[in-house]
N, C-alpha and C. Protein backbone atom coordinates (compact mmCIF):
# COMPACT_ATOMS: atom_id res chain seq x y z
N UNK A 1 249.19 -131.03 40.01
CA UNK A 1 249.19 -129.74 39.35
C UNK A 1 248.41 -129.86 38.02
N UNK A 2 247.39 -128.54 37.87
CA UNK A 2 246.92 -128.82 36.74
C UNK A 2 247.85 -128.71 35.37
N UNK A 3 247.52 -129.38 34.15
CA UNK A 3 248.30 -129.01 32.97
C UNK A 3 247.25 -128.97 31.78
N UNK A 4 247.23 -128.49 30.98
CA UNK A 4 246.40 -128.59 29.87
C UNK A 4 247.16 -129.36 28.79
N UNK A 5 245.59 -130.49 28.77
CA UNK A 5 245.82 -131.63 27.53
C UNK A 5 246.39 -131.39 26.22
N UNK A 6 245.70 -130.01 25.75
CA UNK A 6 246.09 -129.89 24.32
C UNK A 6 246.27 -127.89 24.15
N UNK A 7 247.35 -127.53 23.22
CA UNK A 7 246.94 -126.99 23.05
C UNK A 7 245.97 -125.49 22.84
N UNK A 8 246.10 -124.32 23.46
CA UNK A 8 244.92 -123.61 23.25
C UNK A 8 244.93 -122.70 22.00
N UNK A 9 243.89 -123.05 20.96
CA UNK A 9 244.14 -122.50 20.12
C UNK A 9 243.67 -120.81 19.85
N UNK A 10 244.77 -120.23 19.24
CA UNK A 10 244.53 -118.62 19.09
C UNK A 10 243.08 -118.01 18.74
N UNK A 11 242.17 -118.64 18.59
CA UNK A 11 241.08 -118.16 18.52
C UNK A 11 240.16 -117.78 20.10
N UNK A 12 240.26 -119.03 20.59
CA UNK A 12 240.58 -119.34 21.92
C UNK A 12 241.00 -118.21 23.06
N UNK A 13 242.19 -118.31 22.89
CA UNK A 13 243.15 -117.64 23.33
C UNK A 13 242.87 -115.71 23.13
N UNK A 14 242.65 -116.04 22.22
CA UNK A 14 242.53 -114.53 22.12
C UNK A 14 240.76 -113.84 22.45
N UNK A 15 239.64 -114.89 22.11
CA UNK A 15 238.94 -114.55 23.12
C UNK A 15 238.77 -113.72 24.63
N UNK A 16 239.53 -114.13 25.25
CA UNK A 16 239.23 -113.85 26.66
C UNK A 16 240.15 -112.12 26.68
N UNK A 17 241.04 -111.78 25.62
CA UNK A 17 241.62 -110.80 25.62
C UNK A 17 240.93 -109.63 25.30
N UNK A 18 239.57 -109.90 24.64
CA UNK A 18 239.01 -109.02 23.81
C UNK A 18 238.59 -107.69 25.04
N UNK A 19 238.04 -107.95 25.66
CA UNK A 19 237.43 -106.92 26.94
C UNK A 19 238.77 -105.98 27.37
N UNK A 20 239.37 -106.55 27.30
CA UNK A 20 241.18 -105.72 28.24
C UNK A 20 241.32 -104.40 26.83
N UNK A 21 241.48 -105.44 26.21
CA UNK A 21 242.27 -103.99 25.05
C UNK A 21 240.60 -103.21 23.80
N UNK A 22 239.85 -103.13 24.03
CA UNK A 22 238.60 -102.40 24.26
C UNK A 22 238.73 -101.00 24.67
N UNK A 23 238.44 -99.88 23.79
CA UNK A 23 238.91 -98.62 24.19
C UNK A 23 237.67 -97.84 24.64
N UNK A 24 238.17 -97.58 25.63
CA UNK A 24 237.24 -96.52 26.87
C UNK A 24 236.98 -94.99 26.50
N UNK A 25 235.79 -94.78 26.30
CA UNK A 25 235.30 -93.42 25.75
C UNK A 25 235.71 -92.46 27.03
N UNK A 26 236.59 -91.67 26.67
CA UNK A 26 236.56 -91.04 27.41
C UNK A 26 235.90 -89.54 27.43
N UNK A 27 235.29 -88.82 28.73
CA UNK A 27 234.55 -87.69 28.94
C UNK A 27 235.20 -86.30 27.94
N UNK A 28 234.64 -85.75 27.64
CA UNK A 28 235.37 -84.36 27.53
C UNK A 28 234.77 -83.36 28.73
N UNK A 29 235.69 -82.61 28.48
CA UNK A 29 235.44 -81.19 29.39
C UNK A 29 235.63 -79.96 28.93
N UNK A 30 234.68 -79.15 29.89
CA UNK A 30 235.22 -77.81 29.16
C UNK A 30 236.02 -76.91 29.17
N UNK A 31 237.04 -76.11 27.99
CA UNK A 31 237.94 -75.59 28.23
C UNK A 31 237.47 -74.36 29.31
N UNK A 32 238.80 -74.12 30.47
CA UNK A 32 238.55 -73.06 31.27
C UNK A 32 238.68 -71.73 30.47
N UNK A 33 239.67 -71.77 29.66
CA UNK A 33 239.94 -70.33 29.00
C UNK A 33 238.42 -70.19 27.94
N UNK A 34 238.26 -70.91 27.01
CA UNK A 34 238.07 -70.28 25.69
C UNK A 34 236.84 -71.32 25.49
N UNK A 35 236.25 -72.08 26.61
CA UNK A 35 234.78 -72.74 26.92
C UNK A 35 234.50 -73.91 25.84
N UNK A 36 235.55 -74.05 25.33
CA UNK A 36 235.78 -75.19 24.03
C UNK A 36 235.56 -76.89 24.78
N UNK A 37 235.18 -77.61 23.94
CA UNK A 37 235.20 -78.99 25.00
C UNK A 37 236.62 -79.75 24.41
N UNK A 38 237.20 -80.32 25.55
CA UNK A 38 238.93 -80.65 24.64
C UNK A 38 238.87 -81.72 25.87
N UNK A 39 239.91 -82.64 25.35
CA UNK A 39 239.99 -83.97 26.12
C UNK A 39 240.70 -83.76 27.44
N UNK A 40 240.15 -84.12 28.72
CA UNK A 40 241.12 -83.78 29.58
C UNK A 40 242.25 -84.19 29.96
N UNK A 41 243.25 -83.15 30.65
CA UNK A 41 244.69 -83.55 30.74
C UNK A 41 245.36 -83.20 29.65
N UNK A 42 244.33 -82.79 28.75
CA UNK A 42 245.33 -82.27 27.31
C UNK A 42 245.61 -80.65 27.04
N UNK A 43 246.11 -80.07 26.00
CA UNK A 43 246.34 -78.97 25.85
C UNK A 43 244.84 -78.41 24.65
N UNK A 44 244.13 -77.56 25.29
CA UNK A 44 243.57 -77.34 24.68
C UNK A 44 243.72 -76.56 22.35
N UNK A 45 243.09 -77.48 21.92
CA UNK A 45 243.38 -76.77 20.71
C UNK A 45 242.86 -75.92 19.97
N UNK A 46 241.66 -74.93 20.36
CA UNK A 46 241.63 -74.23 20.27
C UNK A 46 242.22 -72.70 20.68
N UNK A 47 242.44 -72.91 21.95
CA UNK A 47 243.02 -71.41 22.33
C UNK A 47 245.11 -71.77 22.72
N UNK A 48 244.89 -73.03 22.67
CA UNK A 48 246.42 -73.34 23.13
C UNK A 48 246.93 -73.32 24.83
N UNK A 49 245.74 -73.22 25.60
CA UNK A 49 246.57 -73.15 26.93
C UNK A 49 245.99 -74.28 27.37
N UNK A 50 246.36 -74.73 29.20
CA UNK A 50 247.28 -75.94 29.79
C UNK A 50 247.25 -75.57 31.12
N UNK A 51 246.25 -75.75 31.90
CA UNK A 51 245.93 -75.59 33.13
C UNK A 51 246.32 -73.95 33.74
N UNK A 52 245.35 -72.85 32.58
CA UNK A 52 245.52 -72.07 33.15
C UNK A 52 246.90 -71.12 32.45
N UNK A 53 247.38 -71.66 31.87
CA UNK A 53 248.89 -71.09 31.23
C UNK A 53 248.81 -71.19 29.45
N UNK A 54 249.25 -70.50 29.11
CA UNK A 54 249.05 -70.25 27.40
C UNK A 54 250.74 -71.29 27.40
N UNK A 55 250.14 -72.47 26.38
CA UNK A 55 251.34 -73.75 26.14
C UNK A 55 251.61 -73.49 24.80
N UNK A 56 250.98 -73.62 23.79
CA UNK A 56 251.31 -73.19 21.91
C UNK A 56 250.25 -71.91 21.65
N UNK A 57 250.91 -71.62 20.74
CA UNK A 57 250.45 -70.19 19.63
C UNK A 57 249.05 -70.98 19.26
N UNK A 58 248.04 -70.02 18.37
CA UNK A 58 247.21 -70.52 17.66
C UNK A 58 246.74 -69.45 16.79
């Protein structure tokens, strides 16, 4: 079984992590109501609605 000799030090170590936690641009889209571009899956903040349904005041 393999074992490692020494050691891996946190510089090391945390190398190979860097790519995983790296944040992914995500697309926007455009609002259906009020043609605004808002992140999808979210509640739009300009007009306040949510697939079609008014969710907060504005």
């Amino acid at each position: 079984m393999a074992v490692p000799k020494r050691k891996t030090s946190k510089a090391r170590r945390d190398k190979g992590r860097t790519s995983k936690e790296r944040v992914k641009v995500t697309g926007f889209v455009e609002c259906s109501q009020c043609h605004e571009m808002k992140l999808p899956h979210r509640v739009c903040r300009e007009c306040g609605y949510y697939d079609g349904k008014a969710v907060l005041t504005v």
